[in-house]
N, C-alpha and C. Protein backbone atom coordinates (compact mmCIF):
# COMPACT_ATOMS: atom_id res chain seq x y z
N UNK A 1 -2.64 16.76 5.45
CA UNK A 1 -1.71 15.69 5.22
C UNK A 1 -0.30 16.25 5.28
N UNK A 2 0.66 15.59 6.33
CA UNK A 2 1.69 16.35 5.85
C UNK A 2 2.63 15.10 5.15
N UNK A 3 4.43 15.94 4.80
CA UNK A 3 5.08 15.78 3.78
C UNK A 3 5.28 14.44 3.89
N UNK A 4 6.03 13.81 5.41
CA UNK A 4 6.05 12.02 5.33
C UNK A 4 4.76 11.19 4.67
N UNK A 5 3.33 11.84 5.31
CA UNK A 5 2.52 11.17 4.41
C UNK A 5 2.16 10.78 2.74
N UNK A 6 2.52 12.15 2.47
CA UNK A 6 2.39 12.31 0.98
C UNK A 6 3.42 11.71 0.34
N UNK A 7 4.90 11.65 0.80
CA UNK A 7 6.06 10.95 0.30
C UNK A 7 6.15 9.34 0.35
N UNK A 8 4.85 9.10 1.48
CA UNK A 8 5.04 7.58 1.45
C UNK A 8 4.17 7.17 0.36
N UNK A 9 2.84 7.72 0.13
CA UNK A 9 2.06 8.09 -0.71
C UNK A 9 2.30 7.81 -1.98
N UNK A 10 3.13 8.90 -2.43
CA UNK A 10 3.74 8.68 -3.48
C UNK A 10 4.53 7.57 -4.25
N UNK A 11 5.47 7.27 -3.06
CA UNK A 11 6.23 5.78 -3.42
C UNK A 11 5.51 4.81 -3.64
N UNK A 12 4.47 4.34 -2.80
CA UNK A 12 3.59 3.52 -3.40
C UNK A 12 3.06 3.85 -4.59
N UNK A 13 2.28 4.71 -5.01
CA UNK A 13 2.03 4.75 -5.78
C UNK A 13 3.08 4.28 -7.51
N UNK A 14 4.12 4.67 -7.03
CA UNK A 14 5.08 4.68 -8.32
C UNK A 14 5.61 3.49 -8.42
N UNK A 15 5.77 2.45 -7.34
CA UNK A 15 5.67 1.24 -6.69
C UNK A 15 4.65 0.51 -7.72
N UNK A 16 3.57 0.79 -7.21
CA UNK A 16 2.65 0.03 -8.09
C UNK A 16 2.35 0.27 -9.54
N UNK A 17 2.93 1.48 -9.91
CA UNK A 17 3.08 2.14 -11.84
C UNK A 17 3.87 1.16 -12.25
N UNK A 18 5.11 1.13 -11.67
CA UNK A 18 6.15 0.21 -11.77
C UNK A 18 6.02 -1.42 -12.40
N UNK A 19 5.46 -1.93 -11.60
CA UNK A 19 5.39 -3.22 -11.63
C UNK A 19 3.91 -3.03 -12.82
N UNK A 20 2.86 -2.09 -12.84
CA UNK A 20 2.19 -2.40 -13.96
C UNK A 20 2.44 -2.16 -15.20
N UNK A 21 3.39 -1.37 -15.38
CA UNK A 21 3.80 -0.94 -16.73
C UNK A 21 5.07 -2.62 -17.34
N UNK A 22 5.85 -3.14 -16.22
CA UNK A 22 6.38 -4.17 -16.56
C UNK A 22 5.37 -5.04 -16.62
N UNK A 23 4.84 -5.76 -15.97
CA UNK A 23 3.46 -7.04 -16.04
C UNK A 23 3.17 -6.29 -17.90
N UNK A 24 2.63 -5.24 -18.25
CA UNK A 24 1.85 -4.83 -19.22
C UNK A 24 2.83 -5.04 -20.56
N UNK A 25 4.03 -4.93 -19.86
CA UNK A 25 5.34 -5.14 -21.31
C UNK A 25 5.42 -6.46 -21.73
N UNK A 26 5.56 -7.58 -20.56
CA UNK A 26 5.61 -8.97 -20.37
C UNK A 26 4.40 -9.04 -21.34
N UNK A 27 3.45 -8.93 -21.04
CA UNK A 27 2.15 -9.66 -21.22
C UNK A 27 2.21 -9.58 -23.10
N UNK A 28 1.99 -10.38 -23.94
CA UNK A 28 1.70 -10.22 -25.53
C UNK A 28 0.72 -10.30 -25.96
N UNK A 29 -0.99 -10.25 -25.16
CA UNK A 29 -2.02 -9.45 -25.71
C UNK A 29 -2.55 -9.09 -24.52
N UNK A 30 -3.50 -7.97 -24.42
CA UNK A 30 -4.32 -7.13 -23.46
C UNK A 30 -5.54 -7.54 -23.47
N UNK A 31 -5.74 -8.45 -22.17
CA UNK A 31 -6.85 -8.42 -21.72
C UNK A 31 -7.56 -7.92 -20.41
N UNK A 32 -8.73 -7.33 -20.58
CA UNK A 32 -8.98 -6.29 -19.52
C UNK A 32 -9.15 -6.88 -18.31
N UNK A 33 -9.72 -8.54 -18.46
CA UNK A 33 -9.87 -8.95 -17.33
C UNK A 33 -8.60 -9.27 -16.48
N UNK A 34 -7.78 -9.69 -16.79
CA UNK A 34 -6.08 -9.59 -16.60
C UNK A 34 -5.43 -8.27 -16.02
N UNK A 35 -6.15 -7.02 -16.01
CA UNK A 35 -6.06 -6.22 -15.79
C UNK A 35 -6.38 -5.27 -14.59
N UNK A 36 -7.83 -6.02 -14.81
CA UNK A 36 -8.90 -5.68 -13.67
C UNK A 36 -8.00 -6.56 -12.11
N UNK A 37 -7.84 -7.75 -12.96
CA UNK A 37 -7.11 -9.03 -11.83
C UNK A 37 -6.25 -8.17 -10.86
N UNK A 38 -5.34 -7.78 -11.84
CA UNK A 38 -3.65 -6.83 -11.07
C UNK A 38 -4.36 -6.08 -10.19
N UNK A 39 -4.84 -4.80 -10.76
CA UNK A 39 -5.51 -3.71 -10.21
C UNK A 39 -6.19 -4.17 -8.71
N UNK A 40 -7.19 -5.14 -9.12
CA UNK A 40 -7.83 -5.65 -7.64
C UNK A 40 -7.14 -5.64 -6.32
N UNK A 41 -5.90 -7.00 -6.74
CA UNK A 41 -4.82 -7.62 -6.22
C UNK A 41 -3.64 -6.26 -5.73
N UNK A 42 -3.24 -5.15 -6.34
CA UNK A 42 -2.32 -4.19 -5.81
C UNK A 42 -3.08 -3.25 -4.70
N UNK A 43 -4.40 -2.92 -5.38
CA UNK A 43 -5.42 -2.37 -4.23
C UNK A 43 -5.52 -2.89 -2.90
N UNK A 44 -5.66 -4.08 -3.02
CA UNK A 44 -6.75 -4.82 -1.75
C UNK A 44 -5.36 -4.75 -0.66
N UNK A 45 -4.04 -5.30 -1.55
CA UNK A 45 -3.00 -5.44 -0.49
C UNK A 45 -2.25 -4.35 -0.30
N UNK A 46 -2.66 -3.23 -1.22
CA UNK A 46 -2.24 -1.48 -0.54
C UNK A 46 -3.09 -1.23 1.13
N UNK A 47 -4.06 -1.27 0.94
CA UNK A 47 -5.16 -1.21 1.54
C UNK A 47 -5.23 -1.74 2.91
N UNK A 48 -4.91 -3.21 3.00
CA UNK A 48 -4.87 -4.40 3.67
C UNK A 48 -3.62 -4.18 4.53
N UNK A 49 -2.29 -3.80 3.58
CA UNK A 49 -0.75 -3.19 4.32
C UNK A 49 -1.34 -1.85 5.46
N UNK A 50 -2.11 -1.18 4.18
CA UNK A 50 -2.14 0.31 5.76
C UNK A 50 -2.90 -0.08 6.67
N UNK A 51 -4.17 -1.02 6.32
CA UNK A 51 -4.77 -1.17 7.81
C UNK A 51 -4.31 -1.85 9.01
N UNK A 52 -3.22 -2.72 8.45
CA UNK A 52 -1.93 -3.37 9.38
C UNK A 52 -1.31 -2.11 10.10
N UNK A 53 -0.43 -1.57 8.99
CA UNK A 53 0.37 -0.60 9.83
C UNK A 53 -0.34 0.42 10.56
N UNK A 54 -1.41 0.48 10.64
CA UNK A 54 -2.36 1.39 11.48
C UNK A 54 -2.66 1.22 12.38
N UNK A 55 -2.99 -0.15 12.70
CA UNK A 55 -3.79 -0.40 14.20
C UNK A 55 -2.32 -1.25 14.50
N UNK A 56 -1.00 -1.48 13.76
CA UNK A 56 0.00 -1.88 14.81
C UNK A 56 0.30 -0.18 15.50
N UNK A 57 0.46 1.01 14.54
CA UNK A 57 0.93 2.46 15.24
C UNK A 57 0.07 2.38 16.59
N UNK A 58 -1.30 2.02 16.62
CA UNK A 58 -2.49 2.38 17.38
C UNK A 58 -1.65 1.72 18.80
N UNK A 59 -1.32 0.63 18.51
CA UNK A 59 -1.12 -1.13 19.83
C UNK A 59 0.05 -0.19 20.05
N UNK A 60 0.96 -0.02 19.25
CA UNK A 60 2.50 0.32 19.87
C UNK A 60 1.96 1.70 20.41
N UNK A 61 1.42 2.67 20.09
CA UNK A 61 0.93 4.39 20.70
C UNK A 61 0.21 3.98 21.96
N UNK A 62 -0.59 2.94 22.32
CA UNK A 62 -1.37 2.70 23.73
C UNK A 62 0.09 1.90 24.57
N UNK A 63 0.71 1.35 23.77
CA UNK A 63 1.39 0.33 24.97
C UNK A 63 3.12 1.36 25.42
N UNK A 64 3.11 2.13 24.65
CA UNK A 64 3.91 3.56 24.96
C UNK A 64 3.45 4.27 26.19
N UNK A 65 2.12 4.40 25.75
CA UNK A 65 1.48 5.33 26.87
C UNK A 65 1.65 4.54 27.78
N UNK A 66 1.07 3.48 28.23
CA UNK A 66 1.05 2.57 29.46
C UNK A 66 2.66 2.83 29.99
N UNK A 67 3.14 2.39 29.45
CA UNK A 67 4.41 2.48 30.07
C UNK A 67 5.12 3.85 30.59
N UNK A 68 4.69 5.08 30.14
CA UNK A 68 5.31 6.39 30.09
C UNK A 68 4.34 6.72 31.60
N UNK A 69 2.87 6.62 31.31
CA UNK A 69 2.44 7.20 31.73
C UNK A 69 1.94 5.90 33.75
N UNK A 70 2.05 4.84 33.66
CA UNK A 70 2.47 4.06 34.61
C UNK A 70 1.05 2.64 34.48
């Protein structure tokens, strides 16, 4: 893995600490299922974002080539 990866990595990650530690301040009792909810919901659309930005790198890396290469 190199350093851009791990740095983007990271931001997300602190990204999503972020917003759970506020939701968790807001909130005035703890419930796990409320919890489980967030967690699901920050996952699926972490997840859901990279598999976007992945197969757009993939479309834009083939339609580069096409063009470079004729």
């Amino acid at each position: 893995m190199d350093l851009a990866t791990s740095l983007v990595a990271v931001g997300l990650a602190m990204d999503s600490f972020s917003v759970s530690i506020a939701n968790g301040m807001a909130r005035r009792k703890f419930q796990i299922s409320n919890a489980l909810k967030i967690a699901f919901f920050f996952g699926g659309f972490q997840g859901v974002m990279l598999l976007i930005g992945w197969s757009m790198g993939v479309y834009v890396m083939d339609f580069i080539a096409v063009l470079i290469i004729g």
